[in-house]
PDB file of N, CA and C in Angstrom:
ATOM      1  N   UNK A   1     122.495  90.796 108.815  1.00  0.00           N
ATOM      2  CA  UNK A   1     123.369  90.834 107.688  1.00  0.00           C
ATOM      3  C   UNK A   1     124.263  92.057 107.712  1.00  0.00           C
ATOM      4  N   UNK A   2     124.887  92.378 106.685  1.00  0.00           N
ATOM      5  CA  UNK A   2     125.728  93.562 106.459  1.00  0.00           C
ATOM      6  C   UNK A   2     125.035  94.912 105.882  1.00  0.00           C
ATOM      7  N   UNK A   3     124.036  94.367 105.800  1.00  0.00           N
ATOM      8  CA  UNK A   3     123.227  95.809 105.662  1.00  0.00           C
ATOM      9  C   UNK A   3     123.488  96.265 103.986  1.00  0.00           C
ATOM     10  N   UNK A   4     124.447  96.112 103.462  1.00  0.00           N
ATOM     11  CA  UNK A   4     125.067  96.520 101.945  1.00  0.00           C
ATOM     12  C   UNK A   4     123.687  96.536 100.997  1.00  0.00           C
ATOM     13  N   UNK A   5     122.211  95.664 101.178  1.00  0.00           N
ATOM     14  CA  UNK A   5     121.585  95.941 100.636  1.00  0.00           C
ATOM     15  C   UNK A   5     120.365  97.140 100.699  1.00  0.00           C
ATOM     16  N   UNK A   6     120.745  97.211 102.087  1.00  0.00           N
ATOM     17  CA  UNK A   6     119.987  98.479 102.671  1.00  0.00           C
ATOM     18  C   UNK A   6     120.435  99.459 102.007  1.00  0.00           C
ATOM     19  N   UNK A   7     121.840  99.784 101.530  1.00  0.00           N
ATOM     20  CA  UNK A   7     122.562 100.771 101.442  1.00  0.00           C
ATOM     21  C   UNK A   7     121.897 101.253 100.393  1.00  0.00           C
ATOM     22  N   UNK A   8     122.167  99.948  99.298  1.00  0.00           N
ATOM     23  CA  UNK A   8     122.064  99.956  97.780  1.00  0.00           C
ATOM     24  C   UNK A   8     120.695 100.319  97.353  1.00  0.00           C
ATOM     25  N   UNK A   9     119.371  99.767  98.013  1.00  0.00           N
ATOM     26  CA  UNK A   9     118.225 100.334  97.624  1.00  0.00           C
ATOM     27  C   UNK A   9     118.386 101.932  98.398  1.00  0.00           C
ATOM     28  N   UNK A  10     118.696 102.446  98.866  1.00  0.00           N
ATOM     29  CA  UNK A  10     118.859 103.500  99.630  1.00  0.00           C
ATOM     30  C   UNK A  10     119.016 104.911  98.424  1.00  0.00           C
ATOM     31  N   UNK A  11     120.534 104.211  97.744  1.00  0.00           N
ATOM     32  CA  UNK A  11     121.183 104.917  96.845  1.00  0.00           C
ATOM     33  C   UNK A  11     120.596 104.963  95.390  1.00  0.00           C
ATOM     34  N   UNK A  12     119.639 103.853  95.022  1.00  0.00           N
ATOM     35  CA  UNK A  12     118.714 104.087  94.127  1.00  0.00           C
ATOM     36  C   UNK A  12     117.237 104.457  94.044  1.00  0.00           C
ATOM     37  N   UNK A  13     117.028 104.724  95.671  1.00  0.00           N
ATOM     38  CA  UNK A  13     115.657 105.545  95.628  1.00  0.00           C
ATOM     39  C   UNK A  13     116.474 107.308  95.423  1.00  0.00           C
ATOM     40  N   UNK A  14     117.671 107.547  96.009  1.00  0.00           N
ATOM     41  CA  UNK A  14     118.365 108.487  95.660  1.00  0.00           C
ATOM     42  C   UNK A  14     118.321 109.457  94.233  1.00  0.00           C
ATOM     43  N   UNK A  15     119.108 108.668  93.890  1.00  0.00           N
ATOM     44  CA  UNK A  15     119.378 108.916  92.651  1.00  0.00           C
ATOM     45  C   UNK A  15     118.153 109.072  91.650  1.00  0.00           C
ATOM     46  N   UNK A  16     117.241 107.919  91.508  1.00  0.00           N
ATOM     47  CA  UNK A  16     116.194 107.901  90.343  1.00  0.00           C
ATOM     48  C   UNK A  16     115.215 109.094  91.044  1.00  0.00           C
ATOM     49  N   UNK A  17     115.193 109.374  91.841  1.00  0.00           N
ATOM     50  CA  UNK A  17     114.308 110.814  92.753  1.00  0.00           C
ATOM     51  C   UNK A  17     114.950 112.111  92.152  1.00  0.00           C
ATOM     52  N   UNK A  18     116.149 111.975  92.160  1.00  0.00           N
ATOM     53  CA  UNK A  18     116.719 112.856  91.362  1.00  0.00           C
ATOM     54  C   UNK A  18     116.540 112.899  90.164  1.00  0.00           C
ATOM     55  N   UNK A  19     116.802 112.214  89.532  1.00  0.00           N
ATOM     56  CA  UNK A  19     116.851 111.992  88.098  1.00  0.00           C
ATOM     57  C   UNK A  19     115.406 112.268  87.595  1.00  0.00           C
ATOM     58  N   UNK A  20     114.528 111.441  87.635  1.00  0.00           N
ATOM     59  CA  UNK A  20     113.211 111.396  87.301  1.00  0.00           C
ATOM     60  C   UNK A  20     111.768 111.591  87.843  1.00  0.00           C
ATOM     61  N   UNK A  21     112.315 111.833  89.351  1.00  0.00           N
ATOM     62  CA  UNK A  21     111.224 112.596  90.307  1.00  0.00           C
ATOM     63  C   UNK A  21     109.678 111.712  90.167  1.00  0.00           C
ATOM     64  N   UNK A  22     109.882 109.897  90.738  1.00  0.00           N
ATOM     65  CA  UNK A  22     108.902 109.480  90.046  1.00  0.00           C
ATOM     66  C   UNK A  22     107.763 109.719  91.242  1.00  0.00           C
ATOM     67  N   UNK A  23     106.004 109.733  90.792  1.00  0.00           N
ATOM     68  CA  UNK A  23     105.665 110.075  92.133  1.00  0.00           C
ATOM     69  C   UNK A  23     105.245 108.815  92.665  1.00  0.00           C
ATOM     70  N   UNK A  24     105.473 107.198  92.119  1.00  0.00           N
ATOM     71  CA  UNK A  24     105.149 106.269  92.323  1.00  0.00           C
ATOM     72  C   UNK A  24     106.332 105.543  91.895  1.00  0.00           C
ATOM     73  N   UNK A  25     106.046 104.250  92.394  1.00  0.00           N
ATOM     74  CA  UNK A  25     107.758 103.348  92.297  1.00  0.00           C
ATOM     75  C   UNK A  25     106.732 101.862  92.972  1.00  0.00           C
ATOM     76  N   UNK A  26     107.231 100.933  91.530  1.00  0.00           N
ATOM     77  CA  UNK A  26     106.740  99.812  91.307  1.00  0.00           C
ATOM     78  C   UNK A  26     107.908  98.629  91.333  1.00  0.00           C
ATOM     79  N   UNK A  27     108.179  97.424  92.046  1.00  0.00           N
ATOM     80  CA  UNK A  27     109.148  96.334  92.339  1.00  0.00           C
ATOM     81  C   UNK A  27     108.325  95.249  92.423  1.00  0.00           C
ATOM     82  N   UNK A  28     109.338  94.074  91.996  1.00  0.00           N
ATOM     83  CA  UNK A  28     109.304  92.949  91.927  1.00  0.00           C
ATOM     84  C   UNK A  28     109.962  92.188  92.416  1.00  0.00           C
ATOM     85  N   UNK A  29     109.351  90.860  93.149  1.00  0.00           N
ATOM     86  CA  UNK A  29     110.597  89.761  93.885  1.00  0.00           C
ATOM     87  C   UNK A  29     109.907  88.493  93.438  1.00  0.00           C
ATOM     88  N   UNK A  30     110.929  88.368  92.658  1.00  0.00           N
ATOM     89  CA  UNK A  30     110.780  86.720  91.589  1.00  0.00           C
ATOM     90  C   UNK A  30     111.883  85.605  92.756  1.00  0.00           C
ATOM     91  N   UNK A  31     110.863  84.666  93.577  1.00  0.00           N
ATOM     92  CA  UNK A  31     111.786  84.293  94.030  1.00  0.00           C
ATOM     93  C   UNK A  31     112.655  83.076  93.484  1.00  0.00           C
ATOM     94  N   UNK A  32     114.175  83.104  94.173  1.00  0.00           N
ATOM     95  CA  UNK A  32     115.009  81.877  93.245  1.00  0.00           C
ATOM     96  C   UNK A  32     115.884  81.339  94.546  1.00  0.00           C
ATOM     97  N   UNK A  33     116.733  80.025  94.201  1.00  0.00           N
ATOM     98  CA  UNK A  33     116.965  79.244  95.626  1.00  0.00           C
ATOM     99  C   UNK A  33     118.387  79.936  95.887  1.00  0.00           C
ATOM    100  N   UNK A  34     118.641  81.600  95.324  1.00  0.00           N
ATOM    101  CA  UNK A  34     119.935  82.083  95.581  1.00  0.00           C
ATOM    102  C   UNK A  34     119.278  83.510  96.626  1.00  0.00           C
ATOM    103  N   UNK A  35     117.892  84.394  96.036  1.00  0.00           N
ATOM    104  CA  UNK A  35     117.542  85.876  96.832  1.00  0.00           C
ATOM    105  C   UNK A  35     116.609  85.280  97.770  1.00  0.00           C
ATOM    106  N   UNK A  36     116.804  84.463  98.516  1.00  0.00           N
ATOM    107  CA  UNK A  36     115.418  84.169  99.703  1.00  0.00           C
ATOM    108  C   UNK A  36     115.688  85.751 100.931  1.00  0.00           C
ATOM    109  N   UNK A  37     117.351  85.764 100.976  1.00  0.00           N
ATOM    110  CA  UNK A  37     117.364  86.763 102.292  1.00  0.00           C
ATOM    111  C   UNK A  37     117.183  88.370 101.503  1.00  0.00           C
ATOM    112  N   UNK A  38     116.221  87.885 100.589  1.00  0.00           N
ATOM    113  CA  UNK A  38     115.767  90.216 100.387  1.00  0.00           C
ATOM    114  C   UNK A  38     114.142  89.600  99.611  1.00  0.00           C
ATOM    115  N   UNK A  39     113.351  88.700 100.118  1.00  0.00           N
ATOM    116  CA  UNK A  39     112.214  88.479 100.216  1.00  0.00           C
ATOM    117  C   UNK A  39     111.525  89.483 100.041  1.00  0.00           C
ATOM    118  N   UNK A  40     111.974  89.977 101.478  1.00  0.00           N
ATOM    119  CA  UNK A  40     111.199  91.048 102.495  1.00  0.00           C
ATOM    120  C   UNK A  40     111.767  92.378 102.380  1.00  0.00           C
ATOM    121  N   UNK A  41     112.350  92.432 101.204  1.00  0.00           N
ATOM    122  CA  UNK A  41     113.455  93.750 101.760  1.00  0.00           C
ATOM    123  C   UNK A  41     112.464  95.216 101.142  1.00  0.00           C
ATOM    124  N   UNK A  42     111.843  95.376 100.307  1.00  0.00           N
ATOM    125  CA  UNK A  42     111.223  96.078 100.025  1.00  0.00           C
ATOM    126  C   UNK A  42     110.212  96.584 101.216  1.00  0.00           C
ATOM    127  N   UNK A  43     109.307  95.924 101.657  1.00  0.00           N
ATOM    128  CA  UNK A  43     108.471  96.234 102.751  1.00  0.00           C
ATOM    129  C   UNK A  43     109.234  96.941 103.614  1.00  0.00           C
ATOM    130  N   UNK A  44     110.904  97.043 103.895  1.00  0.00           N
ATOM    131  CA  UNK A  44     111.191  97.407 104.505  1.00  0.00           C
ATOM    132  C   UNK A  44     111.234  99.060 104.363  1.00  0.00           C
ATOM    133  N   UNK A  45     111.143  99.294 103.336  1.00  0.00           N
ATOM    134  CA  UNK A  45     111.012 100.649 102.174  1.00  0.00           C
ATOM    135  C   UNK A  45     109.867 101.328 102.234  1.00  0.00           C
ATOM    136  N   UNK A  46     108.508 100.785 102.857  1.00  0.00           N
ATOM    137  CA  UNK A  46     107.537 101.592 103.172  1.00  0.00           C
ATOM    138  C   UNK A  46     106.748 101.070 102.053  1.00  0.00           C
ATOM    139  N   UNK A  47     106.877 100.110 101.437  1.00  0.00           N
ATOM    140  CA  UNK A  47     106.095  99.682  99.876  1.00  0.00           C
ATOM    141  C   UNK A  47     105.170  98.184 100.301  1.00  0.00           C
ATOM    142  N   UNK A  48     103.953  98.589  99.772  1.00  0.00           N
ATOM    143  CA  UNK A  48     103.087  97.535 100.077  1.00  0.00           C
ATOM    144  C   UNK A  48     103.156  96.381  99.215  1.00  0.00           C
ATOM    145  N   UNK A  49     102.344  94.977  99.446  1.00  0.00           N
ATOM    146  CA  UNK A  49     102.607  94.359  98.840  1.00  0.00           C
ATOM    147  C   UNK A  49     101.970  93.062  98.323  1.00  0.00           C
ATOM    148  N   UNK A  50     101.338  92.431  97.252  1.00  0.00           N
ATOM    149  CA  UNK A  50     100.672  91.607  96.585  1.00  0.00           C
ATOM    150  C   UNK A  50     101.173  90.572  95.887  1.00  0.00           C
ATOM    151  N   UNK A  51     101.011  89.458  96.878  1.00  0.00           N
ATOM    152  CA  UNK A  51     101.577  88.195  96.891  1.00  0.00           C
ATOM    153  C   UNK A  51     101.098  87.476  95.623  1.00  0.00           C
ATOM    154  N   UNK A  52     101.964  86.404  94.645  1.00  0.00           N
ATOM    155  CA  UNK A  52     100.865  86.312  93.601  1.00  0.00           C
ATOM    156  C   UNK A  52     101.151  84.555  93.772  1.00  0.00           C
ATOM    157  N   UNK A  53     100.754  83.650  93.136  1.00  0.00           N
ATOM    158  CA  UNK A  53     100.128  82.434  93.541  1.00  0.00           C
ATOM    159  C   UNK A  53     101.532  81.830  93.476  1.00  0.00           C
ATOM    160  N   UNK A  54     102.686  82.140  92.440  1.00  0.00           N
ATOM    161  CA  UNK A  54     103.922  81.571  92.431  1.00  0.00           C
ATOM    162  C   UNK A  54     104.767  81.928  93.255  1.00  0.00           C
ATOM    163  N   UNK A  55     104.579  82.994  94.022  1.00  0.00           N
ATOM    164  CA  UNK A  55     105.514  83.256  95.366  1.00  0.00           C
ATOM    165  C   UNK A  55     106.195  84.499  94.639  1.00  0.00           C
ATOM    166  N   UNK A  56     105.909  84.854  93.495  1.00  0.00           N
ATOM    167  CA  UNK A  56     106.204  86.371  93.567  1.00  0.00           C
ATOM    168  C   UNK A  56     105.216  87.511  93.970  1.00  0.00           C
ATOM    169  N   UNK A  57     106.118  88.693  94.234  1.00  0.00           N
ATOM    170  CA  UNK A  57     105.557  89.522  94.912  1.00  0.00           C
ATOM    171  C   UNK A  57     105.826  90.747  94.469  1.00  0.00           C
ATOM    172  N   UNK A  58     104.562  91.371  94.223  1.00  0.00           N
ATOM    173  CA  UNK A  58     104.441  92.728  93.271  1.00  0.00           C
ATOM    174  C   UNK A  58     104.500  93.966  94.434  1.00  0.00           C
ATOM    175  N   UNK A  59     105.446  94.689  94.369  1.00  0.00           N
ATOM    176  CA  UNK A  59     104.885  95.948  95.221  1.00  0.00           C
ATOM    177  C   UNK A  59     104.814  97.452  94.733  1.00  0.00           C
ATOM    178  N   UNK A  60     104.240  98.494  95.433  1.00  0.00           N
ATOM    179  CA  UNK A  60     104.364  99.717  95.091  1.00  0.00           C
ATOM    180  C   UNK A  60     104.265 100.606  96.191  1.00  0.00           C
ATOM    181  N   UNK A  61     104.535 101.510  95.544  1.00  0.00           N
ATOM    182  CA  UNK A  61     104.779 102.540  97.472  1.00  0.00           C
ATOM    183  C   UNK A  61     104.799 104.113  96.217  1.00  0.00           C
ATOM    184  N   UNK A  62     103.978 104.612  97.133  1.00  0.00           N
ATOM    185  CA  UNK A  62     103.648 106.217  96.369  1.00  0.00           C
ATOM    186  C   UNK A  62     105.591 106.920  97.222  1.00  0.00           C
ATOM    187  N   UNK A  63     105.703 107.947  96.306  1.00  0.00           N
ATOM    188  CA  UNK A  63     106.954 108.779  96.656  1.00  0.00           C
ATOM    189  C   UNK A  63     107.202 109.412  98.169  1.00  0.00           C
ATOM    190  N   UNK A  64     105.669 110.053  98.671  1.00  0.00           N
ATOM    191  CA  UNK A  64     105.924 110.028  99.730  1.00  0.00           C
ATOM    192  C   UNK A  64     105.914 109.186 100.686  1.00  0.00           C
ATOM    193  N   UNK A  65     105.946 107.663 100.372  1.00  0.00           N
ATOM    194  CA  UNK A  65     105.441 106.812 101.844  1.00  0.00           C
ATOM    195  C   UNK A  65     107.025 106.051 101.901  1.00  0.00           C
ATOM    196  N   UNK A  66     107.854 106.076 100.748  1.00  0.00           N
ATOM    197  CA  UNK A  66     108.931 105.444 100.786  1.00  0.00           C
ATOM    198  C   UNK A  66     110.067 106.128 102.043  1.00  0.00           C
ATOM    199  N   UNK A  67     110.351 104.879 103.227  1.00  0.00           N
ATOM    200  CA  UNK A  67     110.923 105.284 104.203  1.00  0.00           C
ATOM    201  C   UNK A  67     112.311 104.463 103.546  1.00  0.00           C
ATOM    202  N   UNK A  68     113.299 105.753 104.038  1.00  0.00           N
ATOM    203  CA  UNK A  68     115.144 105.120 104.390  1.00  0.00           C
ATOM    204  C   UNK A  68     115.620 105.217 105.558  1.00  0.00           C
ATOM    205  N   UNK A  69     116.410 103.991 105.685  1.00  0.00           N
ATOM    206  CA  UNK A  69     116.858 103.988 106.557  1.00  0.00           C
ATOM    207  C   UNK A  69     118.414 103.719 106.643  1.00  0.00           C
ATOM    208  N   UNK A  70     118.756 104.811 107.295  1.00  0.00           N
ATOM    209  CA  UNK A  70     120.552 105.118 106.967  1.00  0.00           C
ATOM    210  C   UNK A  70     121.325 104.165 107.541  1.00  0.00           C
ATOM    211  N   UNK A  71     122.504 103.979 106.883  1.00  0.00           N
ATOM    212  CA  UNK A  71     123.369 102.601 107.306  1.00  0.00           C
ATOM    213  C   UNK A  71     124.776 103.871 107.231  1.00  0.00           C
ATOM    214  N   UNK A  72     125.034 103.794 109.098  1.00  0.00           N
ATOM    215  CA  UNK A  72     126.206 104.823 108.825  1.00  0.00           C
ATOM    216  C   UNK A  72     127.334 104.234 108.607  1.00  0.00           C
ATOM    217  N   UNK A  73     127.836 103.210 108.432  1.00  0.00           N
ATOM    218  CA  UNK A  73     129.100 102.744 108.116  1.00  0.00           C
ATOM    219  C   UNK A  73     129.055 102.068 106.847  1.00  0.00           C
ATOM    220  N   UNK A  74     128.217 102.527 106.353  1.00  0.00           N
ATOM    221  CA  UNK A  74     128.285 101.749 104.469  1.00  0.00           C
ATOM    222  C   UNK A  74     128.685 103.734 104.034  1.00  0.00           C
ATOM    223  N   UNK A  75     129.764 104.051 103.043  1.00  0.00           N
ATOM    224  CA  UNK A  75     129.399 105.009 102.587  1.00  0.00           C
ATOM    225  C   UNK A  75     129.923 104.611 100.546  1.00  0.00           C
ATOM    226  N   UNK A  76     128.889 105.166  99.898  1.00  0.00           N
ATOM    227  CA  UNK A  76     128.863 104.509  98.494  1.00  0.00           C
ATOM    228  C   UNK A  76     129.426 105.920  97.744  1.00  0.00           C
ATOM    229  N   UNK A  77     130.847 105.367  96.935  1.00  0.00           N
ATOM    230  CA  UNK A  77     131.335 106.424  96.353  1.00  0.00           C
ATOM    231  C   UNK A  77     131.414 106.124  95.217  1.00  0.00           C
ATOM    232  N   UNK A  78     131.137 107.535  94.248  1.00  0.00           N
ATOM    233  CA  UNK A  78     130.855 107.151  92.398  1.00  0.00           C
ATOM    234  C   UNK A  78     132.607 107.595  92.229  1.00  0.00           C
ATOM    235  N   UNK A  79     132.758 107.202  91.147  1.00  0.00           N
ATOM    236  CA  UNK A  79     133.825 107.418  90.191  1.00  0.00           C
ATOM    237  C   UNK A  79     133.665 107.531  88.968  1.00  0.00           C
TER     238      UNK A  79
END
């Protein structure tokens, strides 16, 4: 893919680290017949994960285990 979602969780483990310094970080993937391609995208984040009987999937990942991974040709500018 284009990676743009890599970017975007990237820029909000960023930011809320800043902001609120959490030492744990909890997500959800409710799946629907539009997000099948970011299933998986969390795991990609270093966050484990607990499948639940409807095909959603609960995860969490302590502050230090959360891995990024840089996308050098996405660059995200505030205004």
């Amino acid at each position: 893919g284009r990676k743009l979602e890599i970017e975007f969780i990237n820029y909000c483990i960023r930011e809320v680290n800043k902001e609120w310094n959490p030492r744990e970080w909890r997500g959800e993937y409710i799946p629907t017949k539009k997000n099948h391609q970011v299933a998986d995208l969390l795991e990609n984040f270093g966050f484990s994960k607990k499948v639940m009987a409807n095909g959603t999937k609960k995860y969490q990942a302590d502050r230090k285990q959360l891995l990024q991974e840089r996308v050098p040709f996405i660059t995200v500018v505030e205004e």
